[in-house]
N, C-alpha and C. Protein backbone atom coordinates (compact mmCIF):
# COMPACT_ATOMS: atom_id res chain seq x y z
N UNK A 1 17.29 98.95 -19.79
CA UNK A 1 17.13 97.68 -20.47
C UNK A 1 16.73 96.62 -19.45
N UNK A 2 15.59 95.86 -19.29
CA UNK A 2 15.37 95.10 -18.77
C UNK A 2 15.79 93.55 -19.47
N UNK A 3 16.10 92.76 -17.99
CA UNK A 3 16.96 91.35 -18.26
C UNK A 3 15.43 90.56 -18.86
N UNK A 4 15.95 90.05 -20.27
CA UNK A 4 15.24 88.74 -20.82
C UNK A 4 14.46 87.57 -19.64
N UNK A 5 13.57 87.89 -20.15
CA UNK A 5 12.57 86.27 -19.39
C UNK A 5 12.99 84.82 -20.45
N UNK A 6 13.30 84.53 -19.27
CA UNK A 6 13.51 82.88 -19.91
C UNK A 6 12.43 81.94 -18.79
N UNK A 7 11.20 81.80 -19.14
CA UNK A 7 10.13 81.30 -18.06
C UNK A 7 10.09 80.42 -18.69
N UNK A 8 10.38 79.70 -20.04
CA UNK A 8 10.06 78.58 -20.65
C UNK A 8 8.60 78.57 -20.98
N UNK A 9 8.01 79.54 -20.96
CA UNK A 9 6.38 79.32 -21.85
C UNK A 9 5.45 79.71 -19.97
N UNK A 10 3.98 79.68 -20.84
CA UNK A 10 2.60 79.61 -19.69
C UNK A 10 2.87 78.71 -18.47
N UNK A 11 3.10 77.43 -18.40
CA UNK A 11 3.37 76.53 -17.46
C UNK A 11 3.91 76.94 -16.75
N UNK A 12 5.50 77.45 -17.09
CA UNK A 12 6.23 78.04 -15.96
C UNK A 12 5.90 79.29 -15.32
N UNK A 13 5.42 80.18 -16.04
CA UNK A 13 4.84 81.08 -15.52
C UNK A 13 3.88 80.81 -13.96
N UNK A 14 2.94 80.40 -14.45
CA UNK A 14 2.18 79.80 -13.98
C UNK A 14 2.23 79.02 -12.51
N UNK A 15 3.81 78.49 -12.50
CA UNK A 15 3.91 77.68 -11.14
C UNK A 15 4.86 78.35 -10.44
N UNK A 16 5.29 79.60 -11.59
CA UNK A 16 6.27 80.83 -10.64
C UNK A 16 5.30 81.88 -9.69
N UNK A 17 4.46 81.91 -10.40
CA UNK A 17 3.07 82.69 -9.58
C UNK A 17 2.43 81.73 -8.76
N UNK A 18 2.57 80.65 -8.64
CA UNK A 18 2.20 79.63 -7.45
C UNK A 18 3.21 79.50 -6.23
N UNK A 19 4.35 79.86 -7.19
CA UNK A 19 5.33 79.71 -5.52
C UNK A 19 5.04 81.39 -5.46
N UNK A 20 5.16 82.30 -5.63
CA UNK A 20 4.98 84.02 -5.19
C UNK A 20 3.84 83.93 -4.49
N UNK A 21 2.66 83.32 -4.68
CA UNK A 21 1.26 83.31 -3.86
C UNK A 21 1.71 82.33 -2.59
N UNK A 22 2.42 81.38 -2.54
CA UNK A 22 2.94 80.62 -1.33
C UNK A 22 3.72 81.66 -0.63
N UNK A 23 4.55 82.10 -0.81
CA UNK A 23 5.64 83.60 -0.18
C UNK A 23 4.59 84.57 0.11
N UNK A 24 3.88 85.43 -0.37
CA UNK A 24 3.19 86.44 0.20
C UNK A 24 2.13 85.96 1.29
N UNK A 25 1.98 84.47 1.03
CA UNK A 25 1.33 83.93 2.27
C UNK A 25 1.60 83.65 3.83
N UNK A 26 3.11 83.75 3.75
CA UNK A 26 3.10 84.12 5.20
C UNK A 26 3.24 84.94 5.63
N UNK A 27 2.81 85.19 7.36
CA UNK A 27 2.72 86.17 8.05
C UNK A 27 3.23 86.75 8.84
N UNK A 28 5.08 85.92 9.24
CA UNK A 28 5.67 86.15 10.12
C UNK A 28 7.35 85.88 9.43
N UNK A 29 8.24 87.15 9.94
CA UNK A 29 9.85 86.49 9.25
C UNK A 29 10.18 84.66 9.95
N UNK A 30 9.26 84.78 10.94
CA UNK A 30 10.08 82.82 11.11
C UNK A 30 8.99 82.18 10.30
N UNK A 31 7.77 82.39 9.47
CA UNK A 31 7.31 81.73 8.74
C UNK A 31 8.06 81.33 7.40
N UNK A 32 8.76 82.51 6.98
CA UNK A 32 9.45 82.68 5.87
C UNK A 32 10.31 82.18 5.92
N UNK A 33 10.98 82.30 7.04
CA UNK A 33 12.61 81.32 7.12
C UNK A 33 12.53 79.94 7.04
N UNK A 34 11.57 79.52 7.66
CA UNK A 34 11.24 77.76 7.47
C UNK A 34 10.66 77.65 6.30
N UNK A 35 9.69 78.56 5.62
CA UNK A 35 9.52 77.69 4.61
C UNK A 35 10.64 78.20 3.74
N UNK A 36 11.54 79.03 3.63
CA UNK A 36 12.96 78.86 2.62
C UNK A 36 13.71 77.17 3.24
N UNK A 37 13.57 77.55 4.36
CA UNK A 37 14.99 76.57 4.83
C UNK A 37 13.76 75.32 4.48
N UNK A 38 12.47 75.05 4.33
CA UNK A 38 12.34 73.96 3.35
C UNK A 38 12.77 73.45 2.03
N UNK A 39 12.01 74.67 1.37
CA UNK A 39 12.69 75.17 0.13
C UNK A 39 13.65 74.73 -0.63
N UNK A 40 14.40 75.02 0.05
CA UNK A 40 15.76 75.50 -0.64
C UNK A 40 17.14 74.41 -0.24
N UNK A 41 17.86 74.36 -0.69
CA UNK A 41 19.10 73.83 -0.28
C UNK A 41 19.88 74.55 0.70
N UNK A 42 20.81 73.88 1.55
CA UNK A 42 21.63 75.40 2.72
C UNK A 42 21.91 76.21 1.58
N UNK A 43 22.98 75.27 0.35
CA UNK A 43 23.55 76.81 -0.66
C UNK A 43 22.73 77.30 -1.42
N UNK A 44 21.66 77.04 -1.56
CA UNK A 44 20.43 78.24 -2.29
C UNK A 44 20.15 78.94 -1.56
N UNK A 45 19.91 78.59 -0.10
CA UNK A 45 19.82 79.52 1.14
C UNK A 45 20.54 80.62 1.14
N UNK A 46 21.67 80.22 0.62
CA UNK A 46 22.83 81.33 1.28
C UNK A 46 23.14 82.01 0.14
N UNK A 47 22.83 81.35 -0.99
CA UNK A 47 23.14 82.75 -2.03
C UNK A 47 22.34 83.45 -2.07
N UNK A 48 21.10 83.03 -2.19
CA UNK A 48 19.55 84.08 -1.27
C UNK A 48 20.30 85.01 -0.59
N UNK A 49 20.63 84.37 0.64
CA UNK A 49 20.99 85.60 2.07
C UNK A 49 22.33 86.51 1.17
N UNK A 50 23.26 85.79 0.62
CA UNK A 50 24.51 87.13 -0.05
C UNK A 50 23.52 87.76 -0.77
N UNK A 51 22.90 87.72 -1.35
CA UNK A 51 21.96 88.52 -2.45
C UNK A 51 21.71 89.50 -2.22
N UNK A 52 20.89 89.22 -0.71
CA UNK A 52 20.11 90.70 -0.06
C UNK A 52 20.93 91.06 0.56
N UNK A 53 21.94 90.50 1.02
CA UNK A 53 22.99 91.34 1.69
C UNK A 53 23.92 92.14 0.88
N UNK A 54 24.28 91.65 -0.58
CA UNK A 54 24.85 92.89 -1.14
C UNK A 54 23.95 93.48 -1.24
N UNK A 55 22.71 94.02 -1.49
CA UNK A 55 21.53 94.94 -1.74
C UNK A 55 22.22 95.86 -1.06
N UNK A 56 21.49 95.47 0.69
CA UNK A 56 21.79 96.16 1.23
C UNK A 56 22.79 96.98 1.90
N UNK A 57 23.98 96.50 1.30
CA UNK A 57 25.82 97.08 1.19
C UNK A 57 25.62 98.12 0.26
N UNK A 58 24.88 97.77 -0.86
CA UNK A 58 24.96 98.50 -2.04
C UNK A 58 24.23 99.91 -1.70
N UNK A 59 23.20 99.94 -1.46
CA UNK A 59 22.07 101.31 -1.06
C UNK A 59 23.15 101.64 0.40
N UNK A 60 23.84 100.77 1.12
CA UNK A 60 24.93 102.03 2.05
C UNK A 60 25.99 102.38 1.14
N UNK A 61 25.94 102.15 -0.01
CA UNK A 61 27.26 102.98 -0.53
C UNK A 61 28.68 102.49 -0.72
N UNK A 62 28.65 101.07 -0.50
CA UNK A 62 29.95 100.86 -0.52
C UNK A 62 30.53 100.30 -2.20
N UNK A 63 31.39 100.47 -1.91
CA UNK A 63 32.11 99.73 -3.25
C UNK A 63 32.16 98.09 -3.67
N UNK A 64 32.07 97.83 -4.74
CA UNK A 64 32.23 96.15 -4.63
C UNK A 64 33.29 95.54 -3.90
N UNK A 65 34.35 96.27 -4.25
CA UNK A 65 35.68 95.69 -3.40
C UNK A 65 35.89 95.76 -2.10
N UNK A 66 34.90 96.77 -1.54
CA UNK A 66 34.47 96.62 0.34
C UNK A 66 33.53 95.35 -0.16
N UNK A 67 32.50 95.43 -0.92
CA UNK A 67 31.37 94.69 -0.07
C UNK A 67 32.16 92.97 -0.31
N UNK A 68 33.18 92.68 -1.37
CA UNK A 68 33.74 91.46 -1.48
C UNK A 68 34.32 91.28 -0.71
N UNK A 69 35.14 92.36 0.27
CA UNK A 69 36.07 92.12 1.46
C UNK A 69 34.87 91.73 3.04
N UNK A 70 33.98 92.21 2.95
CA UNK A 70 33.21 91.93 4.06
C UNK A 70 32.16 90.74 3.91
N UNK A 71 31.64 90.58 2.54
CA UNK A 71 31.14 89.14 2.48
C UNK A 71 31.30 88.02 1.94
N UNK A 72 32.52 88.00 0.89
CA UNK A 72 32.95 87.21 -0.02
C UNK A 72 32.70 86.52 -1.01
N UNK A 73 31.44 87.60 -1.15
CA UNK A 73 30.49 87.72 -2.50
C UNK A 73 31.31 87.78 -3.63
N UNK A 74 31.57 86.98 -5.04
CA UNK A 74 32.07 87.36 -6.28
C UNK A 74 31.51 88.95 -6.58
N UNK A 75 32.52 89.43 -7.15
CA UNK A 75 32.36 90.51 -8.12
C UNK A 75 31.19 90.91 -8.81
N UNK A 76 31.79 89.40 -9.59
CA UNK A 76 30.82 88.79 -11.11
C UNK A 76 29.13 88.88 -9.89
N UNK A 77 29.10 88.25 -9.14
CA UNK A 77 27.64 88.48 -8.44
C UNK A 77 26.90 90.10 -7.85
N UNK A 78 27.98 90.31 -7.47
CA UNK A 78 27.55 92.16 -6.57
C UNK A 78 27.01 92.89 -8.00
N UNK A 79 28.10 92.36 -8.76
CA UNK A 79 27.71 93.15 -10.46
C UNK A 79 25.99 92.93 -10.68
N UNK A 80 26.16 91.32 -10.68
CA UNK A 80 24.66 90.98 -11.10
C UNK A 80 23.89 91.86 -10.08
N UNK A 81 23.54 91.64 -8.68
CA UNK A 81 22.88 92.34 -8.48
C UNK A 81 22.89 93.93 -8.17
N UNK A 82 24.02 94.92 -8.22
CA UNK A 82 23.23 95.99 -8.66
C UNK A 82 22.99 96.33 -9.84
N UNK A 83 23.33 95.53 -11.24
CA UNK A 83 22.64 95.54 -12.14
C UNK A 83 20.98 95.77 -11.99
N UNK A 84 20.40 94.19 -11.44
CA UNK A 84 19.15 94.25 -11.15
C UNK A 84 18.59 95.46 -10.31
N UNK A 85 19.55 95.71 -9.22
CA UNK A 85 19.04 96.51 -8.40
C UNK A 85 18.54 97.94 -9.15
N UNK A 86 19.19 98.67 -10.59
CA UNK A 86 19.56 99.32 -10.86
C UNK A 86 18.06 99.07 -12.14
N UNK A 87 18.41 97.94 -12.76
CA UNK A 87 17.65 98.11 -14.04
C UNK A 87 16.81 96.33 -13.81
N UNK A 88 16.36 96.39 -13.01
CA UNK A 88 15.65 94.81 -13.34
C UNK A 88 13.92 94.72 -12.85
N UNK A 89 13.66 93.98 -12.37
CA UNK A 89 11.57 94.14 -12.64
C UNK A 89 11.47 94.88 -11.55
N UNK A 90 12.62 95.52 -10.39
CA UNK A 90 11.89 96.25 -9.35
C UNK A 90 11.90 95.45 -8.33
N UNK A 91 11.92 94.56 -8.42
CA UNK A 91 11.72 93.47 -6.81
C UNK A 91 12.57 93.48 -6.01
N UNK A 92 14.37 93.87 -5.94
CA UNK A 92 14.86 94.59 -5.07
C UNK A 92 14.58 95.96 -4.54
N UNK A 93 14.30 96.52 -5.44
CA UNK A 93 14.09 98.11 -5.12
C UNK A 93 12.27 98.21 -4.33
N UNK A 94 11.41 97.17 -4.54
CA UNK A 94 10.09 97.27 -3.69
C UNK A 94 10.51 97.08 -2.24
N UNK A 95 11.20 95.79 -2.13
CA UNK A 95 11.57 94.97 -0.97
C UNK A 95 12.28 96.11 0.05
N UNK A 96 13.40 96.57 -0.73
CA UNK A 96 14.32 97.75 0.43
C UNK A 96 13.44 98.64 0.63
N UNK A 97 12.71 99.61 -0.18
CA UNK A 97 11.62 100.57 0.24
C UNK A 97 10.23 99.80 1.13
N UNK A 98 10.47 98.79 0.93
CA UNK A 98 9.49 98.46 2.47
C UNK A 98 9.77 98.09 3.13
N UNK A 99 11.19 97.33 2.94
CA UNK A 99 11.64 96.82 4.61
C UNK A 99 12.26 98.15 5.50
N UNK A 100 12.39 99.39 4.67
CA UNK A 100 13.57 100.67 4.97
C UNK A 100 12.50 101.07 5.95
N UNK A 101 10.85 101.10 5.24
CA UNK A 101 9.64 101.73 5.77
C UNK A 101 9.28 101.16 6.79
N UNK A 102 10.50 99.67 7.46
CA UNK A 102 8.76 99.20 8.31
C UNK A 102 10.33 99.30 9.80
N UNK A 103 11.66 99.25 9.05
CA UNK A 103 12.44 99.88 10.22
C UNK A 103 13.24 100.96 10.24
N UNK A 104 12.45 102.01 10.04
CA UNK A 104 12.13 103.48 9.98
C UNK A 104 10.88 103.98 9.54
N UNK A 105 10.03 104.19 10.90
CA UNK A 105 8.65 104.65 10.48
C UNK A 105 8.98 106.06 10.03
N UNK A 106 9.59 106.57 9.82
CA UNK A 106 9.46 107.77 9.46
C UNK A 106 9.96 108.10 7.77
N UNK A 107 10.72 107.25 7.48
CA UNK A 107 10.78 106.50 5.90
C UNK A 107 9.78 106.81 4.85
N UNK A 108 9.55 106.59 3.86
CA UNK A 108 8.32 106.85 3.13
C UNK A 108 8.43 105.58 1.97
């Protein structure tokens, strides 16, 4: 079951694919970090960073109740994302299979 779009119509669409064409535009992780840490607020920042960091707790295997004891991520959140991770458009599951690929060349 994939999670409901709530884009609010064409418009939003539209300026969500304007910020994704700004993101695939840079070329370096400190390009990316400045333009988040423009972006974003510190705490949008940082629920960003818990985000991918339960991801990547989650694909090592741990349990929610490790990964809440080591990052102090809600429940209610680790849930949300291996939900997504599990059943959502794929954009966690692209991201780990290429970041897995680019530190482990031998990865696929």
């Amino acid at each position: 079951m994939k999670p409901k779009r709530t884009d609010g119509g064409n418009q939003q669409l539209v300026a969500e694919r304007a910020l994704c064409r700004a993101i695939i535009s840079l070329k370096t992780p400190e390009e990316c970090c400045n333009f988040l840490r423009d972006l974003c607020t510190p705490a949008e920042l940082q629920a960003l960073v818990d985000r991918w960091q339960v991801v990547e707790l989650l694909e090592d295997g741990l349990t929610y109740r490790r990964i809440y004891e080591l990052t102090g991520v809600s429940v209610t959140t680790i849930g949300r994302v291996a939900r997504f991770l599990a059943d959502g458009y794929g954009g966690y599951r692209t991201a780990v299979d290429r970041t897995a690929s680019r530190n482990n060349p031998t990865a696929h």
